[in-house]
C-alpha atoms as a PDB file:
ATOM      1  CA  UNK A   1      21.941  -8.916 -20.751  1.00  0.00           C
ATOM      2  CA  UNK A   2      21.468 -10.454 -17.590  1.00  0.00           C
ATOM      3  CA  UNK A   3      19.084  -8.276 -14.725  1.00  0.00           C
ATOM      4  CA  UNK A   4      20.892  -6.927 -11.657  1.00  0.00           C
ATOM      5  CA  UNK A   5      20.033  -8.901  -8.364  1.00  0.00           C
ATOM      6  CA  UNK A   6      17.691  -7.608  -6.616  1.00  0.00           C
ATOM      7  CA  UNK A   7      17.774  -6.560  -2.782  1.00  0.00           C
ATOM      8  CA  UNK A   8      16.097  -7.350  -0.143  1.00  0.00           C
ATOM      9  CA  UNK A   9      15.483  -5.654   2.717  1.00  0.00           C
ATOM     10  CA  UNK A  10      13.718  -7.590   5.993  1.00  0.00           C
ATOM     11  CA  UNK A  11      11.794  -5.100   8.412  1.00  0.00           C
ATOM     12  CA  UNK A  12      11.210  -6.064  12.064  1.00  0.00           C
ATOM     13  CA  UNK A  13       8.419  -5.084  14.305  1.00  0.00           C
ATOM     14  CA  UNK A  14      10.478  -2.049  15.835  1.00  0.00           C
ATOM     15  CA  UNK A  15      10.962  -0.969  12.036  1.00  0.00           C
ATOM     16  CA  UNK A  16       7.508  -0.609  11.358  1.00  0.00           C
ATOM     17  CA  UNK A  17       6.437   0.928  14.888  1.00  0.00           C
ATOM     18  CA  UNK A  18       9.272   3.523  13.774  1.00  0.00           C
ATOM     19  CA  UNK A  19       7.884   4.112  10.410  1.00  0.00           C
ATOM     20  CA  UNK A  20       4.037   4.644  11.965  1.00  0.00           C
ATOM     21  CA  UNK A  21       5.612   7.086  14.312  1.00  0.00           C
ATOM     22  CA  UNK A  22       7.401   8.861  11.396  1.00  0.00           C
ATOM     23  CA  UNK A  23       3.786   8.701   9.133  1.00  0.00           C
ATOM     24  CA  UNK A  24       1.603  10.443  11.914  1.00  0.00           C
ATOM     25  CA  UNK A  25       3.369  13.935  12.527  1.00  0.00           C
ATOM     26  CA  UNK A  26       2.870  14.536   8.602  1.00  0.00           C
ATOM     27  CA  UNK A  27      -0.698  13.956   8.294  1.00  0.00           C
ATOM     28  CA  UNK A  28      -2.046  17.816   7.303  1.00  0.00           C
ATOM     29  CA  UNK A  29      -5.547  17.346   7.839  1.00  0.00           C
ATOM     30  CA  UNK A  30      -8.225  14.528   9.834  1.00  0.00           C
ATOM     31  CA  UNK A  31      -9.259  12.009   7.785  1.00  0.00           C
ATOM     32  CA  UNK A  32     -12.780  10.476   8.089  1.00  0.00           C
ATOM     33  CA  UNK A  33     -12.081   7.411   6.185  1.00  0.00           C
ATOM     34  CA  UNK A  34      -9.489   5.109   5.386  1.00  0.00           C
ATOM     35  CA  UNK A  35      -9.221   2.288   2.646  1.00  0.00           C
ATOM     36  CA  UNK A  36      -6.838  -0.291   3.016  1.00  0.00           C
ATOM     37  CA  UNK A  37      -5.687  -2.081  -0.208  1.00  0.00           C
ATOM     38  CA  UNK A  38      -5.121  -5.748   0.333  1.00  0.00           C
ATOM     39  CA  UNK A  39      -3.108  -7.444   1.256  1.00  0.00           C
ATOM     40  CA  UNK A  40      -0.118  -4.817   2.205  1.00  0.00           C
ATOM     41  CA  UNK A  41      -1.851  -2.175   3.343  1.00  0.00           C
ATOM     42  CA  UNK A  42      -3.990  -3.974   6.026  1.00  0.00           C
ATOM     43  CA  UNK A  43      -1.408  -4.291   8.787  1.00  0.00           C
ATOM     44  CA  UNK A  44       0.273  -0.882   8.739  1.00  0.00           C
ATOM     45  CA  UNK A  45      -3.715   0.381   7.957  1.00  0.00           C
ATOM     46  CA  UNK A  46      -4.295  -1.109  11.353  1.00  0.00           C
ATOM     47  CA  UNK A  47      -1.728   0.629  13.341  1.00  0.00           C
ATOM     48  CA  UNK A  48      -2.722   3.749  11.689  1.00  0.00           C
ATOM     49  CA  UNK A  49      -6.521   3.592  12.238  1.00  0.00           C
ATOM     50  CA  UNK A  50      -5.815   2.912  15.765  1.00  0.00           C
ATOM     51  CA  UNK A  51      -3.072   5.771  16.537  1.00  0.00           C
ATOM     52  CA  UNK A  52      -5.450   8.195  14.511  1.00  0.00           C
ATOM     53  CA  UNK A  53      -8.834   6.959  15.816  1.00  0.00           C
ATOM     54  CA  UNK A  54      -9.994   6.275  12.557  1.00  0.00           C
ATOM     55  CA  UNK A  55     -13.026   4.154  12.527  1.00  0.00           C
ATOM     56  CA  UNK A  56     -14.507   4.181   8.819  1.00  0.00           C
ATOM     57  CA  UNK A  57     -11.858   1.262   7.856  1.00  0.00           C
ATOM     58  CA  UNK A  58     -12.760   0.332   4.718  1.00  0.00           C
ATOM     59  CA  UNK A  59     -10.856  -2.100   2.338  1.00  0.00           C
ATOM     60  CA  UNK A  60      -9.635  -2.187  -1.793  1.00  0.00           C
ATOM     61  CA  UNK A  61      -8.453  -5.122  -3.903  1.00  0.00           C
ATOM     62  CA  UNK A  62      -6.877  -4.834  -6.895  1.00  0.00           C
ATOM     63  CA  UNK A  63      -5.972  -6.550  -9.861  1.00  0.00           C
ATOM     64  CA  UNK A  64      -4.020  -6.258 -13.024  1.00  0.00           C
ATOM     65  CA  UNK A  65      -4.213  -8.777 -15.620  1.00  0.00           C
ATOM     66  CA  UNK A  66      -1.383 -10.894 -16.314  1.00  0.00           C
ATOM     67  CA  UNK A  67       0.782  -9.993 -19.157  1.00  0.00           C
ATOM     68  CA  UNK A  68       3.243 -12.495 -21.266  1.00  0.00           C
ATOM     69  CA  UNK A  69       7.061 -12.484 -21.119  1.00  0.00           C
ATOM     70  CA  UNK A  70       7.196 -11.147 -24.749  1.00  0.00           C
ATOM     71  CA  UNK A  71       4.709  -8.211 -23.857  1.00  0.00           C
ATOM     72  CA  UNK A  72       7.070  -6.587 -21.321  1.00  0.00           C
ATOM     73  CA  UNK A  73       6.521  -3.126 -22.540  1.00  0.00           C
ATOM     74  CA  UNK A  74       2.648  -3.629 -22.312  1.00  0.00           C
ATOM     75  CA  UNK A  75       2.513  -4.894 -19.334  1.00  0.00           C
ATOM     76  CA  UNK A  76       2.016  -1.800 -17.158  1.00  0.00           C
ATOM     77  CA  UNK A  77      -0.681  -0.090 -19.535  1.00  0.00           C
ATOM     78  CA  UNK A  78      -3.441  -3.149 -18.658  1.00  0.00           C
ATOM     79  CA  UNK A  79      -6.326  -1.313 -16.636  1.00  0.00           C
ATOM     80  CA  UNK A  80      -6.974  -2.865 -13.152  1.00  0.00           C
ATOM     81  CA  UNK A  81      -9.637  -4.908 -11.953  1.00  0.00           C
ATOM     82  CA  UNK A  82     -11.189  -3.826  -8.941  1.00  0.00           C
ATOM     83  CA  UNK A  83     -11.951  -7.324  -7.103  1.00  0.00           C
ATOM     84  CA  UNK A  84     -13.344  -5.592  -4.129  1.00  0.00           C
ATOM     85  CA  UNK A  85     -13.944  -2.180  -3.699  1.00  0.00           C
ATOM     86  CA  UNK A  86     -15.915   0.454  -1.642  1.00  0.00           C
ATOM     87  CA  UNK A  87     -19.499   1.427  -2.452  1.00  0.00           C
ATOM     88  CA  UNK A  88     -19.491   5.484  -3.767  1.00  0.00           C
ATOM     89  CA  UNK A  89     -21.664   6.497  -0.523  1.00  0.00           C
ATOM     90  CA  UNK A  90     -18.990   4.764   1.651  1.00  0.00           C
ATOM     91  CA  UNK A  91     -16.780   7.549   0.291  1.00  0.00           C
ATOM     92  CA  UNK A  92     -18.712  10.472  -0.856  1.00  0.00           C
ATOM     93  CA  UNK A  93     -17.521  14.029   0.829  1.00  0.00           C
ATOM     94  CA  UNK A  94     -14.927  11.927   3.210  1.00  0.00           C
ATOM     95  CA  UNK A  95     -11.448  12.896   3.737  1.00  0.00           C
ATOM     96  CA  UNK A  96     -10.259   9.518   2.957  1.00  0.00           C
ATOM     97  CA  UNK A  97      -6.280   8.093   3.493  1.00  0.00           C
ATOM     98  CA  UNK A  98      -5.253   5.606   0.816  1.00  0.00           C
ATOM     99  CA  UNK A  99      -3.164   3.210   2.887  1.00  0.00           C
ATOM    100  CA  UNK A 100      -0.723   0.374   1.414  1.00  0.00           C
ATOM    101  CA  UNK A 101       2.653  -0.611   1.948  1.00  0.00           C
ATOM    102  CA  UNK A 102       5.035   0.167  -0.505  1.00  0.00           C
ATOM    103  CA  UNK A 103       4.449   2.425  -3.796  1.00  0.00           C
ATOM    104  CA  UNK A 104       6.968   0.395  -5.951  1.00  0.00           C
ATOM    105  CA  UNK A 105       5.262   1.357  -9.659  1.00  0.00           C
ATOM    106  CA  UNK A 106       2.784   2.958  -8.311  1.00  0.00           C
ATOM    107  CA  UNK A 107       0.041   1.460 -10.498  1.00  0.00           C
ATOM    108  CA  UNK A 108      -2.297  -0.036  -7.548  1.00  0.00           C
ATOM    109  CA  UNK A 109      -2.594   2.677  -4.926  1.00  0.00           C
ATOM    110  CA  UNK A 110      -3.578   5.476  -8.528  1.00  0.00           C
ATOM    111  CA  UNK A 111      -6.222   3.087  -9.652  1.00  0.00           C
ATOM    112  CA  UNK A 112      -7.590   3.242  -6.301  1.00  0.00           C
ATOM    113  CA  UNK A 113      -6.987   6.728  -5.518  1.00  0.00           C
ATOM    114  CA  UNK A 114      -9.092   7.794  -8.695  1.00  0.00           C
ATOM    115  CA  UNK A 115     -11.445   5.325  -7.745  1.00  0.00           C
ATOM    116  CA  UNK A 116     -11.915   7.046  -4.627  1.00  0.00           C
ATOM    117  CA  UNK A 117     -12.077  10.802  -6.379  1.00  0.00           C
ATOM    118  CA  UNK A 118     -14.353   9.697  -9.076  1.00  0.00           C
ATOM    119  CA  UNK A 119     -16.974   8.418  -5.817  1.00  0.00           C
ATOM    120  CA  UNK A 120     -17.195  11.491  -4.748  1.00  0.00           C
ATOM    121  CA  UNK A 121     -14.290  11.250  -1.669  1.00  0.00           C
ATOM    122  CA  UNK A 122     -11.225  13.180  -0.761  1.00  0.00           C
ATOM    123  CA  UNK A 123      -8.382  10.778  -1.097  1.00  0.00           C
ATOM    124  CA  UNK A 124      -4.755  11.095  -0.129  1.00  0.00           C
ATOM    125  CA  UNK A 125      -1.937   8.441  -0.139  1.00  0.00           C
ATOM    126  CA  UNK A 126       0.076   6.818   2.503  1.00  0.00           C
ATOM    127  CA  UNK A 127       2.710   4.076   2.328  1.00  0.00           C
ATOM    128  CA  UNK A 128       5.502   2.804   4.601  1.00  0.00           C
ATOM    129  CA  UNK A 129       8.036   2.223   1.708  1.00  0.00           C
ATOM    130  CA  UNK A 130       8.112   4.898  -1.494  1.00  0.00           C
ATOM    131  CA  UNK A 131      10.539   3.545  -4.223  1.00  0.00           C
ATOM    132  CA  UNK A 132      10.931   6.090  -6.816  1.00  0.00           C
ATOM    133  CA  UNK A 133      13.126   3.892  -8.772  1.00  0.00           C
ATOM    134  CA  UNK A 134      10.208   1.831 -10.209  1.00  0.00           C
ATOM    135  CA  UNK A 135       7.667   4.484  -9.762  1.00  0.00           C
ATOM    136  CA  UNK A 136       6.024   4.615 -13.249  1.00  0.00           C
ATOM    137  CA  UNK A 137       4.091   8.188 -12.672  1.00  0.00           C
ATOM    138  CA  UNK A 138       6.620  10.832 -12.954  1.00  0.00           C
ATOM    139  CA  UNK A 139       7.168  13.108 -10.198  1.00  0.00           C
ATOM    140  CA  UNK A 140       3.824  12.001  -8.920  1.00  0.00           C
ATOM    141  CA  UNK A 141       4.695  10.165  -5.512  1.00  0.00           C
ATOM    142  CA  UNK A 142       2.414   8.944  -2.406  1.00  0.00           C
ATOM    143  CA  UNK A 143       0.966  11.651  -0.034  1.00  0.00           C
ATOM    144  CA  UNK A 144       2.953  10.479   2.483  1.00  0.00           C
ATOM    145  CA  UNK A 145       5.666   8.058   2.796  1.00  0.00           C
ATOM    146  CA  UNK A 146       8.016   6.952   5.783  1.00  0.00           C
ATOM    147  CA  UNK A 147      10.824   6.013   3.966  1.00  0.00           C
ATOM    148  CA  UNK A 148      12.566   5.652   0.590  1.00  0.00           C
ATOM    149  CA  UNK A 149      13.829   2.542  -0.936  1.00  0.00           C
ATOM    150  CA  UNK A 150      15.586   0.881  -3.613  1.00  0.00           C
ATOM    151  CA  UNK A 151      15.242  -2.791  -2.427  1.00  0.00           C
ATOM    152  CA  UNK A 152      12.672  -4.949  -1.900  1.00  0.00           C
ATOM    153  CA  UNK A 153      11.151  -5.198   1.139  1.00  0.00           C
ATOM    154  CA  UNK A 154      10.024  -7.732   3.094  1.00  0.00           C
ATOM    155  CA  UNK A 155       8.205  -7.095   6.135  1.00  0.00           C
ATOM    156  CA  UNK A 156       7.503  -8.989   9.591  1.00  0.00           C
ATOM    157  CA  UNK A 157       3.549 -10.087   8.441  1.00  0.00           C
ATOM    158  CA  UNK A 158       5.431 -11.574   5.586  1.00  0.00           C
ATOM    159  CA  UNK A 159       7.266 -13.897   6.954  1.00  0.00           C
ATOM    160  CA  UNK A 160       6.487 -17.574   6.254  1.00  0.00           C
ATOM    161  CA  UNK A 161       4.234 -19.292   8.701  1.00  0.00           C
ATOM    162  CA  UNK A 162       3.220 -22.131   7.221  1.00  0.00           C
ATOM    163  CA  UNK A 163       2.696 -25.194   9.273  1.00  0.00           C
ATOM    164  CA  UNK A 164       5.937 -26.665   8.886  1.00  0.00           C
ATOM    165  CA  UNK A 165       7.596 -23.406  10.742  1.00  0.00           C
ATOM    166  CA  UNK A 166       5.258 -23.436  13.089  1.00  0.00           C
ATOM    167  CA  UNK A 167       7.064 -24.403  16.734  1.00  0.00           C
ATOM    168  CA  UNK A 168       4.611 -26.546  18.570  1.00  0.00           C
ATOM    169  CA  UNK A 169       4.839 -26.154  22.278  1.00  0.00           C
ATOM    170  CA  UNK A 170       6.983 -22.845  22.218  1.00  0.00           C
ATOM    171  CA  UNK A 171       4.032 -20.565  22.652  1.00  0.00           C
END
């Protein structure tokens, strides 16, 4: 049986300025701290830290092992390697927002969310996109979330800039 396309989505700049705007107003308490899981969550991270005055910016990468074709079923049960992650003190007795941009499966922004409870800190979620189509936790979903989704989305900071779509001399 062959796999439904998927969709994309594209997201401009006013999208995301939108989707901060929607984030902030829900935010139920001040957070101290803020981890930013790389790469996705660094950009709308940003634009948080600075509407919220957040200056503990602190940053998570995360891994999970590749899995073969034939393991399919497997393949979300691997446990992720932390590449980069927070010292304990960094997070102990914070308040600390979990920022990425999309909860698709939801397997990166849990790993780090325990991470940051089992240090000691106070961690909430945050993403821009929430799809609750591939979410693998149950009812569990992020914290906070801007918007829902079914499609994949693809936003501005993503956009290929390599050097042969660079425009010389249009600066």
């Amino acid at each position: 049986m062959k796999p439904e396309p998927r969709r994309n989505e594209m997201i401009t700049w006013e999208e995301v300025d939108k989707l901060i705007d929607h984030l902030i107003p829900q935010f139920k308490r001040e957070f101290t701290a803020m981890v930013l899981i790389t790469r996705g969550g660094i950009i709308p991270g940003g634009l948080l830290a600075e509407a919220m005055n957040i200056t503990h910016i602190l940053t998570a990468a995360v891994d999970f092992p590749a899995q073969m074709q034939h393991q399919q079923s497997t393949a979300f049960m691997a446990w992720p390697e932390f590449i980069q992650f927070p010292a304990d003190d960094k997070l102990r007795g914070r308040p600390t927002l979990i920022v990425d941009d999309v909860w698709g499966s939801g397997r990166t922004i849990t790993s780090v969310k325990n991470r940051v409870s089992a240090a000691g800190g106070f961690p909430e979620t945050c993403v821009l996109h929430f799809n609750p189509y591939r979410n693998l936790f149950g009812n569990v979903r992020p914290d906070y979330y801007a918007a829902i989704t079914d499609a994949f989305i693809v936003y501005p900071w993503e956009i290929n800039r390599g050097a042969d779509h660079v425009l010389l001399g249009e600066i």
